[in-house]
C-alpha atoms as a PDB file:
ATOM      1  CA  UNK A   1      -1.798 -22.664  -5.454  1.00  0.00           C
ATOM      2  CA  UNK A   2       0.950 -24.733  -7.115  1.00  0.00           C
ATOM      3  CA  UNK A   3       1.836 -21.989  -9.629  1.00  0.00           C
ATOM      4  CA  UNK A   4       2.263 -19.675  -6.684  1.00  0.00           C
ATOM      5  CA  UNK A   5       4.775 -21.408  -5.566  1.00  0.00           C
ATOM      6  CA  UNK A   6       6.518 -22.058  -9.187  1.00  0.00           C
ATOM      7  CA  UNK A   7       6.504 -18.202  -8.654  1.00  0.00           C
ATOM      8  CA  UNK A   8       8.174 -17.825  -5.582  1.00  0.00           C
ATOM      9  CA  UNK A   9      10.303 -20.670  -6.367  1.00  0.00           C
ATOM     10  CA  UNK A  10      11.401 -19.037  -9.548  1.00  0.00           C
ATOM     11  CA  UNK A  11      12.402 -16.015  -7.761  1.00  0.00           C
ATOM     12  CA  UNK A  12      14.548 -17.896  -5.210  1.00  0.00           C
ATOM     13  CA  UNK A  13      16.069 -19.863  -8.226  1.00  0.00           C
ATOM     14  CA  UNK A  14      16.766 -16.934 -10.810  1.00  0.00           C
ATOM     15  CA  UNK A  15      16.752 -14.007  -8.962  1.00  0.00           C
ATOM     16  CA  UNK A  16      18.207 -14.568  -5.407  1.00  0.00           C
ATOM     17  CA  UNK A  17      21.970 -13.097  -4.517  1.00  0.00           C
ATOM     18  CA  UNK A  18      23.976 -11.536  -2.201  1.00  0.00           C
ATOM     19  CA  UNK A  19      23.364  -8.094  -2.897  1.00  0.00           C
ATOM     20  CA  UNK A  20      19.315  -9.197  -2.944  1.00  0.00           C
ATOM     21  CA  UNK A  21      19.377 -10.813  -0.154  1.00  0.00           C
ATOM     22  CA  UNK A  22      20.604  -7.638   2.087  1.00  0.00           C
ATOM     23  CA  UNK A  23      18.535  -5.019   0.095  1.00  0.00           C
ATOM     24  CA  UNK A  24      15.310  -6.897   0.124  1.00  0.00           C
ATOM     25  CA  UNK A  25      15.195  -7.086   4.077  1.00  0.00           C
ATOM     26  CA  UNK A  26      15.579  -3.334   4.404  1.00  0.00           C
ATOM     27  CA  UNK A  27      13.329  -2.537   1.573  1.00  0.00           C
ATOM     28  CA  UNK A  28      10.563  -4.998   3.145  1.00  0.00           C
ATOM     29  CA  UNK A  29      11.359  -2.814   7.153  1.00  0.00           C
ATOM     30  CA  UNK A  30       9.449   0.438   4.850  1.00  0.00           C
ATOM     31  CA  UNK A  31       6.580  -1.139   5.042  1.00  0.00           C
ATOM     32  CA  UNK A  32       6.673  -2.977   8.595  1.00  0.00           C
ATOM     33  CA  UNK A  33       3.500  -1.829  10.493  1.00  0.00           C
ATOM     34  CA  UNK A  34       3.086   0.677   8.205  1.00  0.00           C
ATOM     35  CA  UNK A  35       5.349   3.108   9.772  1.00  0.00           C
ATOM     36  CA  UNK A  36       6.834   4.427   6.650  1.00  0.00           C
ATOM     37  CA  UNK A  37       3.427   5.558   5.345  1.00  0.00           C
ATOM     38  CA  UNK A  38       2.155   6.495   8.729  1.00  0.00           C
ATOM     39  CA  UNK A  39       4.946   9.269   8.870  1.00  0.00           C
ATOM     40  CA  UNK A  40       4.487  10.097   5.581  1.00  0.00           C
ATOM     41  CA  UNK A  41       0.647  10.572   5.665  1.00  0.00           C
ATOM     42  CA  UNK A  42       1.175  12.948   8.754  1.00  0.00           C
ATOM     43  CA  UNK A  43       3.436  15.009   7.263  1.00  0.00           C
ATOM     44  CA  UNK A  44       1.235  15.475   4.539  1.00  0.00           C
ATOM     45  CA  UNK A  45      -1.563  16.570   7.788  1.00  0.00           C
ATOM     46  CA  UNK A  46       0.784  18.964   8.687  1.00  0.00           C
ATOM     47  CA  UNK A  47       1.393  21.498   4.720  1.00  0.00           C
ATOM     48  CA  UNK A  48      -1.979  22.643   4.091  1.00  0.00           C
ATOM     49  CA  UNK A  49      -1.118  21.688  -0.086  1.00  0.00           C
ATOM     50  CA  UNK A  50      -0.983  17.595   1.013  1.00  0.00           C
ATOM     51  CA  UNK A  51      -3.623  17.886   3.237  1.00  0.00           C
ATOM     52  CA  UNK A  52      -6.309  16.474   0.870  1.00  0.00           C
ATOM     53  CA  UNK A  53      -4.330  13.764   0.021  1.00  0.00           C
ATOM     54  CA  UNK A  54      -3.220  12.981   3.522  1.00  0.00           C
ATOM     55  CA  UNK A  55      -6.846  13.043   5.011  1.00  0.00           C
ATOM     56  CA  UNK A  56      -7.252  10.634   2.265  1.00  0.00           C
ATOM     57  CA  UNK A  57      -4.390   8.137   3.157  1.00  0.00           C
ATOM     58  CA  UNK A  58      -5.075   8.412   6.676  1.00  0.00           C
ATOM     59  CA  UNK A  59      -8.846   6.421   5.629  1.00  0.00           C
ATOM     60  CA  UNK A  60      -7.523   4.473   3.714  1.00  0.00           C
ATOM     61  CA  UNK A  61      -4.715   3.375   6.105  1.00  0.00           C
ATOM     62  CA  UNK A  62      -7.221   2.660   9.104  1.00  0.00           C
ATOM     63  CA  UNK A  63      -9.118   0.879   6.296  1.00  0.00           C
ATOM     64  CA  UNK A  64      -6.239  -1.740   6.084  1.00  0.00           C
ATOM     65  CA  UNK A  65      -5.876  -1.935   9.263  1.00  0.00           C
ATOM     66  CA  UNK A  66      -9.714  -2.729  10.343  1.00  0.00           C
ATOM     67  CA  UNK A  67     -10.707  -4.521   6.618  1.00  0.00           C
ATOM     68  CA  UNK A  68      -7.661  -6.021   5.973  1.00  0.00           C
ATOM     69  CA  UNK A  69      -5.602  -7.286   8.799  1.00  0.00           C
ATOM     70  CA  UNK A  70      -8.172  -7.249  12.064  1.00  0.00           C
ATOM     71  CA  UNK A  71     -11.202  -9.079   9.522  1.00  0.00           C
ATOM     72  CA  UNK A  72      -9.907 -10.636   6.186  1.00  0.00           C
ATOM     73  CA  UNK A  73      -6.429 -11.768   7.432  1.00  0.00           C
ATOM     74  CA  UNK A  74      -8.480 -14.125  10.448  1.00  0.00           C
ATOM     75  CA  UNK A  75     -11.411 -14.658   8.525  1.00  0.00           C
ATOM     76  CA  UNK A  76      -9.132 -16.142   5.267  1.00  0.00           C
ATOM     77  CA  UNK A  77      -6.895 -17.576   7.448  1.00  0.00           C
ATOM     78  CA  UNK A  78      -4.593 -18.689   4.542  1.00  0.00           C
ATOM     79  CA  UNK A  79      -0.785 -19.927   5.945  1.00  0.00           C
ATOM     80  CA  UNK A  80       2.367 -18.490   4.653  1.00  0.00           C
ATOM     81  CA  UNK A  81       4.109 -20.408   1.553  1.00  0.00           C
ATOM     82  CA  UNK A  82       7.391 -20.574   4.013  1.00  0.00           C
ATOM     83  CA  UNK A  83       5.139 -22.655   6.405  1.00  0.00           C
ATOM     84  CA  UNK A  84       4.216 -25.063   3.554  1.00  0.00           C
ATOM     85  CA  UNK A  85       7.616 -25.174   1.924  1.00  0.00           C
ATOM     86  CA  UNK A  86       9.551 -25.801   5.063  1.00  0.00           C
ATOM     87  CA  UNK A  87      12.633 -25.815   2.957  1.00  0.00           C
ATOM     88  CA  UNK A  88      13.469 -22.115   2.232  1.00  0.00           C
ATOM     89  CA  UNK A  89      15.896 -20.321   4.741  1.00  0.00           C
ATOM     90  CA  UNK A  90      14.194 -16.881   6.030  1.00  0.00           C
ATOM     91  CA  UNK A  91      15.777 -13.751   5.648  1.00  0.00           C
ATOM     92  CA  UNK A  92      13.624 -11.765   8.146  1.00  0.00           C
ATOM     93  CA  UNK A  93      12.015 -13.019  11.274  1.00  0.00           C
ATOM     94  CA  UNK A  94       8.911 -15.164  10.499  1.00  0.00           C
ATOM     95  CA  UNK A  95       5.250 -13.527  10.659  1.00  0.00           C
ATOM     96  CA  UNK A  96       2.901 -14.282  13.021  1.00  0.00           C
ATOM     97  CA  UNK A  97      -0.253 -14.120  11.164  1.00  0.00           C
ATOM     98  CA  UNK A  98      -2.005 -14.924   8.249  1.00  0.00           C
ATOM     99  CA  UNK A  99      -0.976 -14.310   4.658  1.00  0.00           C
ATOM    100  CA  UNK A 100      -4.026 -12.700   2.543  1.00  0.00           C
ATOM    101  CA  UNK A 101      -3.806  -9.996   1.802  1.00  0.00           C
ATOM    102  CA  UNK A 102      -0.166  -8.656   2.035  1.00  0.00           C
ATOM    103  CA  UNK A 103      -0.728  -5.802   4.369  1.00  0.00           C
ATOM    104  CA  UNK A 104       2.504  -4.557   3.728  1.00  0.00           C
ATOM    105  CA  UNK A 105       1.506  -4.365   0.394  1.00  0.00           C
ATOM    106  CA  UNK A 106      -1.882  -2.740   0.911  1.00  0.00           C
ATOM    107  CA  UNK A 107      -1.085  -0.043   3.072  1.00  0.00           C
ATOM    108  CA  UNK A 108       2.084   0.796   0.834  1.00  0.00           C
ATOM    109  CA  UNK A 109      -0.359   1.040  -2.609  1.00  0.00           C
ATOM    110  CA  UNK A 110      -2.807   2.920  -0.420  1.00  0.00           C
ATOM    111  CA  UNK A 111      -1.125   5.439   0.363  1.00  0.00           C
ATOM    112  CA  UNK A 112       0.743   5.686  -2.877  1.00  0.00           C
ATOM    113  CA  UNK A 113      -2.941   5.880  -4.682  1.00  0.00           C
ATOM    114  CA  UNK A 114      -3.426   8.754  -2.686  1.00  0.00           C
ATOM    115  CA  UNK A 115      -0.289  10.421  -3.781  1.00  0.00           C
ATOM    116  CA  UNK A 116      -1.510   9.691  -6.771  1.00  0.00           C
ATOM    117  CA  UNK A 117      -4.412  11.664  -6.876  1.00  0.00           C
ATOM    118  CA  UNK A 118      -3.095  14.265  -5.719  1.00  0.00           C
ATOM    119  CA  UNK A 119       0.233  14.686  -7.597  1.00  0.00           C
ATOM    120  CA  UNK A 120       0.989  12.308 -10.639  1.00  0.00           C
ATOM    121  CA  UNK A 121       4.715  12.457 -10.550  1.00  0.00           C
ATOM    122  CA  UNK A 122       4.918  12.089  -7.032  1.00  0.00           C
ATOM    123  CA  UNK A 123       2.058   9.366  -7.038  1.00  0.00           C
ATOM    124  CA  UNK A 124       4.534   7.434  -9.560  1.00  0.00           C
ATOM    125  CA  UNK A 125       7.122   7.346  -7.317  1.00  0.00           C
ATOM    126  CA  UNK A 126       5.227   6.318  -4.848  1.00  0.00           C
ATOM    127  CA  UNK A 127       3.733   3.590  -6.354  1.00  0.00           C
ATOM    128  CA  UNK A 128       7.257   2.172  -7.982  1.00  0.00           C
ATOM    129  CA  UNK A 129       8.204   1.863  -4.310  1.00  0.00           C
ATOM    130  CA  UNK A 130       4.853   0.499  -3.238  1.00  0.00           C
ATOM    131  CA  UNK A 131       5.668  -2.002  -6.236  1.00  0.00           C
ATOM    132  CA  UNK A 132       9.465  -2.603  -4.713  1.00  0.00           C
ATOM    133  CA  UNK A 133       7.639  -3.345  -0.798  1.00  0.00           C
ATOM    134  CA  UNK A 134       5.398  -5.839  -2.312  1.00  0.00           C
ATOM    135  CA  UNK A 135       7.689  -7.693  -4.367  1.00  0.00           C
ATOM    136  CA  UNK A 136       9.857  -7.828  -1.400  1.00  0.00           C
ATOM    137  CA  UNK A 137       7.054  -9.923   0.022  1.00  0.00           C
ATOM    138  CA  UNK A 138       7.210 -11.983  -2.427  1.00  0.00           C
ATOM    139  CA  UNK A 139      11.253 -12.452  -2.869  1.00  0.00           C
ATOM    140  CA  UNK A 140      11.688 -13.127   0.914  1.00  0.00           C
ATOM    141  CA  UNK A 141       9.040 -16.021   0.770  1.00  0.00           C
ATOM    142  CA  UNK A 142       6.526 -14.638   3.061  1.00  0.00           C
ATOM    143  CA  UNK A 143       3.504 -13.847   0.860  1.00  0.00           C
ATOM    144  CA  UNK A 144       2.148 -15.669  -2.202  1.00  0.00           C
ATOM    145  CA  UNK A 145       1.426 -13.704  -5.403  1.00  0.00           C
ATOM    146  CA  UNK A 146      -2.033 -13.405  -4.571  1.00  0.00           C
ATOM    147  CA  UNK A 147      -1.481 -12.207  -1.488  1.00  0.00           C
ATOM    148  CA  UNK A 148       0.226  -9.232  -2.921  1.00  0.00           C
ATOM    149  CA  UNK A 149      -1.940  -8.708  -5.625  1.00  0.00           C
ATOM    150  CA  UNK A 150      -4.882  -8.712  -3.090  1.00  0.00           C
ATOM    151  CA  UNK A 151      -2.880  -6.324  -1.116  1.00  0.00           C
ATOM    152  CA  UNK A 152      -2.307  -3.929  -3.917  1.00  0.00           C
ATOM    153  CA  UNK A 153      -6.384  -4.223  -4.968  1.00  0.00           C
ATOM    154  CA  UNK A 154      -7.288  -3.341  -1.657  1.00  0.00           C
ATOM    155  CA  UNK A 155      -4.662  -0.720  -0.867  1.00  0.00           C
ATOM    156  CA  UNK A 156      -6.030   1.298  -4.265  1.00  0.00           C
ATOM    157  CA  UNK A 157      -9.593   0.279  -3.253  1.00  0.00           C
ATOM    158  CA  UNK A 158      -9.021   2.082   0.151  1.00  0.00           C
ATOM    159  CA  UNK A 159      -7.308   5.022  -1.588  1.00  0.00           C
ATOM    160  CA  UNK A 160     -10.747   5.476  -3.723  1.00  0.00           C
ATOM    161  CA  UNK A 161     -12.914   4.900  -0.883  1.00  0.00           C
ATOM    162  CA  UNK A 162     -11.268   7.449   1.485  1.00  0.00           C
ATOM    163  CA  UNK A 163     -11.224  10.302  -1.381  1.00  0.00           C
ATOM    164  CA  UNK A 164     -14.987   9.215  -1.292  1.00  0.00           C
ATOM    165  CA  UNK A 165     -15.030   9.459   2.336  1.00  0.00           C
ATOM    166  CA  UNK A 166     -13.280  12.974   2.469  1.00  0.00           C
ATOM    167  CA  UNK A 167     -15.499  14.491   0.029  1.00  0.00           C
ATOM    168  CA  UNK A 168     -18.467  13.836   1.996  1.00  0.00           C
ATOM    169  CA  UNK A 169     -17.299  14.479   5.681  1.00  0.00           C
ATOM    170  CA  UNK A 170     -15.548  17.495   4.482  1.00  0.00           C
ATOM    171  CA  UNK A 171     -17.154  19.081   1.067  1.00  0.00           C
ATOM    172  CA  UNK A 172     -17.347  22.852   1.943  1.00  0.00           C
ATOM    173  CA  UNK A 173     -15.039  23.089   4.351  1.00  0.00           C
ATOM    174  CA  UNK A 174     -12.503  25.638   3.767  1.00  0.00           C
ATOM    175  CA  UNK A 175      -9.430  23.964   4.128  1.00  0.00           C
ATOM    176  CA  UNK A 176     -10.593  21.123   1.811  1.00  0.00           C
ATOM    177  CA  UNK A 177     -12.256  23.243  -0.792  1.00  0.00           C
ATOM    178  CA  UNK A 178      -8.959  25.056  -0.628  1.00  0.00           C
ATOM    179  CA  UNK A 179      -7.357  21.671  -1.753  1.00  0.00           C
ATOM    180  CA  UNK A 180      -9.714  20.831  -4.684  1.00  0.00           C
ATOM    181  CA  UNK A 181      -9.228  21.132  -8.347  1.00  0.00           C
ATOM    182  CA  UNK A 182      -9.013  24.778  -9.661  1.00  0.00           C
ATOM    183  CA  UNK A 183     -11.775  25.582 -12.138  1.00  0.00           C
ATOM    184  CA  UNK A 184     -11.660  28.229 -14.631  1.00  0.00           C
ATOM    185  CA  UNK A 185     -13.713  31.394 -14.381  1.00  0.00           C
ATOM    186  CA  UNK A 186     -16.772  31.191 -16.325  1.00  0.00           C
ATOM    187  CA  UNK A 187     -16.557  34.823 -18.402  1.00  0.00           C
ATOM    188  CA  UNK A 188     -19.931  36.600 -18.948  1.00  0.00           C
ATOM    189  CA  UNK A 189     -20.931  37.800 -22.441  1.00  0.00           C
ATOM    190  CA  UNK A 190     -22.012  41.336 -22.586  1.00  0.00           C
ATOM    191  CA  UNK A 191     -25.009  42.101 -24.293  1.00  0.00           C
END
């Protein structure tokens, strides 16, 4: 745990100004309860095209929310580095619960996996601002590395496991099969 906080202390040290220090906060409120993502995934429910991928986030987002923070974050239990190091000045108000994983984090790379899959270019931008959440986290002392990196394994983990999840509940369906990869004709010789 000490070279977590060498991390976290490095940030506040090297990285920390002004202009930081009133753009993290904001960037950190996309990912507060998930809302950003929440909106995002049903708007994707609602344009037949996204609907695949939004079926997809949707799993993966309850995922976090029943894996991640209603099991792991009790069960782990781990504290918050701005508990142990007493020191650092808050820029947001103080979480209530447990550290590990970063559910900011997770819900913000599983829904950006799912973008992903469905659209690469989109997906990238989705996941550079996934990134941007989580290392908010990490810059406003309220989540160790770890905590974000467990996030972010989880979030894509969820991702994966709800495209696994869609194809079996819904495989045949016509509004899914309607969403899956296009496959080219298969031409028939003539004899």
């Amino acid at each position: 745990m000490a070279w977590e906080f060498t991390f976290l202390d490095w940030i506040q040290t090297h990285m920390q100004s002004g202009m930081l220090d009133r753009v993290m906060p904001f960037i950190t409120f996309f990912g507060s309860g998930g809302w950003f993502w929440i909106v995002l995934t049903l708007a994707g429910l609602a344009y037949k095209p996204t609907r695949k991928y939004a079926h997809v986030a949707a799993i993966a987002l309850i995922l976090c929310l029943l894996c991640g923070n209603l099991l792991m974050k009790p069960l782990i239990g781990r504290i918050r580095p701005f508990a142990v190091n007493t020191a650092v000045t808050l820029l947001i108000e103080a979480p209530s619960d447990f550290s590990f994983p970063s559910g900011h984090t997770q819900a913000s790379f599983a829904v950006a996996a799912a973008v992903f899959m469905w659209k690469k270019r989109w997906g990238i931008a989705a996941l550079l601002f996934a990134a941007l959440i989580a290392f908010s986290r990490m810059y406003l002392y309220v989540h160790y590395p770890t905590d974000v990196l467990g996030g972010l394994i989880f979030g894509v983990g969820y991702a994966l496991a709800g495209l696994l999840i869609c194809d079996k509940l819904f495989r045949g369906k016509k509004d899914w099969d309607g969403c899956e990869p296009r496959r080219l004709p298969v031409q028939k010789e003539n004899a």
